[in-house]
Protein backbone atom coordinates (compact mmCIF):
# COMPACT_ATOMS: atom_id res chain seq x y z
CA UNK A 1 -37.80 -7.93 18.71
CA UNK A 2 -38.23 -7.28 15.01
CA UNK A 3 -35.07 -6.99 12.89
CA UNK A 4 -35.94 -3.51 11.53
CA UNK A 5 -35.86 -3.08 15.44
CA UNK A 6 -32.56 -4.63 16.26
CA UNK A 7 -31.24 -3.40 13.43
CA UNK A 8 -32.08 0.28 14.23
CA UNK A 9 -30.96 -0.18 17.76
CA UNK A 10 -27.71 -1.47 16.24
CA UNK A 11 -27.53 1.78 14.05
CA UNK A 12 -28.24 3.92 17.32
CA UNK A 13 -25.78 2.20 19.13
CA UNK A 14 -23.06 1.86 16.20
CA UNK A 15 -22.66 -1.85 16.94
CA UNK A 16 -21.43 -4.27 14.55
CA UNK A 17 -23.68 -7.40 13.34
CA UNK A 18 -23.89 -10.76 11.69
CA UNK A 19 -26.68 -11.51 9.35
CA UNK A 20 -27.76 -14.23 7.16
CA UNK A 21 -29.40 -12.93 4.12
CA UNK A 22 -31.45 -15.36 1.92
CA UNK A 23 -32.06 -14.14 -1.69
CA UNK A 24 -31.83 -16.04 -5.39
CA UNK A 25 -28.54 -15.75 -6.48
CA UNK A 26 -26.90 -14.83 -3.91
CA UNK A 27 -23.56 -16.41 -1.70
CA UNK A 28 -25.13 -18.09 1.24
CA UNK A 29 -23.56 -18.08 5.01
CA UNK A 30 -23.28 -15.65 7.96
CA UNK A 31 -22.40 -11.89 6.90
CA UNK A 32 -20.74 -9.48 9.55
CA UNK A 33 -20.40 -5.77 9.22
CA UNK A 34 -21.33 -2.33 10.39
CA UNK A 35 -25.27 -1.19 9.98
CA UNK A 36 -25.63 2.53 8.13
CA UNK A 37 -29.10 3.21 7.58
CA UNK A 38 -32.30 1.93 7.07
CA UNK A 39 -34.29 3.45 4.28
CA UNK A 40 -37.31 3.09 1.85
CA UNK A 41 -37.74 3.07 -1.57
CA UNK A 42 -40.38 3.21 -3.59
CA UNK A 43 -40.74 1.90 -7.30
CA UNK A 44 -42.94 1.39 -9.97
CA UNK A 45 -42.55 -2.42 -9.36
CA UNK A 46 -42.79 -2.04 -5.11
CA UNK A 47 -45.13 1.27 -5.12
CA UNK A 48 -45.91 0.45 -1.68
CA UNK A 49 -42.11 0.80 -0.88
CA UNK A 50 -39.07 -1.56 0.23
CA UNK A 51 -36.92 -1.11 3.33
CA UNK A 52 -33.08 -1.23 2.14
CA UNK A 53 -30.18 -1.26 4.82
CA UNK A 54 -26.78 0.14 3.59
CA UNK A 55 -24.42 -1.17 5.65
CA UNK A 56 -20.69 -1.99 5.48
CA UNK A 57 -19.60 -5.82 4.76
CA UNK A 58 -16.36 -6.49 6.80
CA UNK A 59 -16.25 -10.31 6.38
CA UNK A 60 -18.62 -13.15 5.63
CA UNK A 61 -20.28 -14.47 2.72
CA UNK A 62 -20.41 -12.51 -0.83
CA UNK A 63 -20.85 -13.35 -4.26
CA UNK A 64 -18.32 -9.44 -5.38
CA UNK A 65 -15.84 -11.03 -2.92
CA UNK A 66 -14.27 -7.99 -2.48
CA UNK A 67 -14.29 -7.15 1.07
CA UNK A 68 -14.80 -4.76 3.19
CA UNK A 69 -17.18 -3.11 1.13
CA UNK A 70 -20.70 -1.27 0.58
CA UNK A 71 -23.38 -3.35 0.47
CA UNK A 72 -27.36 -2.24 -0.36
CA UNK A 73 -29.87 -5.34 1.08
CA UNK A 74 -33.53 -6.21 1.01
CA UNK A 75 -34.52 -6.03 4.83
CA UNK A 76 -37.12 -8.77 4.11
CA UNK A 77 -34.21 -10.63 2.39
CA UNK A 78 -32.20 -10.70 6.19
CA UNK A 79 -33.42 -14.05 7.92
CA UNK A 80 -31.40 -13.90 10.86
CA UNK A 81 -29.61 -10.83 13.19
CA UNK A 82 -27.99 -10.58 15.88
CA UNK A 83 -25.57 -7.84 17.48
CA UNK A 84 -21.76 -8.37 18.35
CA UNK A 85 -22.31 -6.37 21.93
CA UNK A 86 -18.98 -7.80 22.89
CA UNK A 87 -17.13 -5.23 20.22
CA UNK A 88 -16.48 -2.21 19.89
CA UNK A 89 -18.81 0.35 18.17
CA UNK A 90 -17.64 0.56 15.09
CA UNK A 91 -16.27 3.93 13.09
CA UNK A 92 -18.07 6.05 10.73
CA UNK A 93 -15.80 5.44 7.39
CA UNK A 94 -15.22 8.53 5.29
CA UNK A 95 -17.09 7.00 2.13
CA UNK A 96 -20.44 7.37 4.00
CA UNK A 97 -22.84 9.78 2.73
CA UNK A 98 -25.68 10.46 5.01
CA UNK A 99 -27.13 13.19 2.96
CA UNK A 100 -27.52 10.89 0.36
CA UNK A 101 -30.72 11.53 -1.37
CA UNK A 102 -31.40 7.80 -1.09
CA UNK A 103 -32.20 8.73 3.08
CA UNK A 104 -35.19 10.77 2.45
CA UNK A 105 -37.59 8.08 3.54
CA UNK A 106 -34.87 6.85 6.36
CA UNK A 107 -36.36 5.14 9.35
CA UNK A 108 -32.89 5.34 10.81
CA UNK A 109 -29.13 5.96 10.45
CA UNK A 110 -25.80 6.98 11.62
């Protein structure tokens, strides 16, 4: 299965995951949090479009530190997924917006 796949099915589902995510700069290691939405977004640099998943960092690797927080990632920058079945669905926190503009290309979300 695909990771936009799993990752959707994790969004469906409301089941928290650990990721690695490999991009330049940032904090290497295993990241674990609650999936949001997967979305595109197209620039004048990536007219084609990128997938983005907002999702909410609980623990893990980051380069902020500041944790639990927000956190916007490259879905071709995510190397590895897999979902934490043996947990608990996670809560929708009060800080998510899921009329955000940003989800008008949204493949899927909360």
């Amino acid at each position: 299965m695909l990771i936009l796949d799993q990752l959707a099915a994790a969004i469906n589902s409301r089941t928290p995951v650990v990721l690695e995510y490999q991009r330049q700069g940032k904090t290497p290691g295993p990241r674990y949090g609650n999936p949001y939405a997967i979305y595109m977004v197209r620039t004048k640099d990536h007219p084609e479009g990128r997938w983005y998943l907002d999702w909410y960092q609980t623990d893990g690797a980051s380069e902020r530190g500041k944790l639990p927080d927000w956190r916007q990632l490259i879905l071709t920058d995510v190397v590895f997924l897999n979902s934490q079945h043996d947990l608990a669905p996670f809560n929708i926190i009060d800080t998510y917006k899921p009329n955000s503009e940003r989800y008008n290309q949204v493949f899927a979300k909360v």
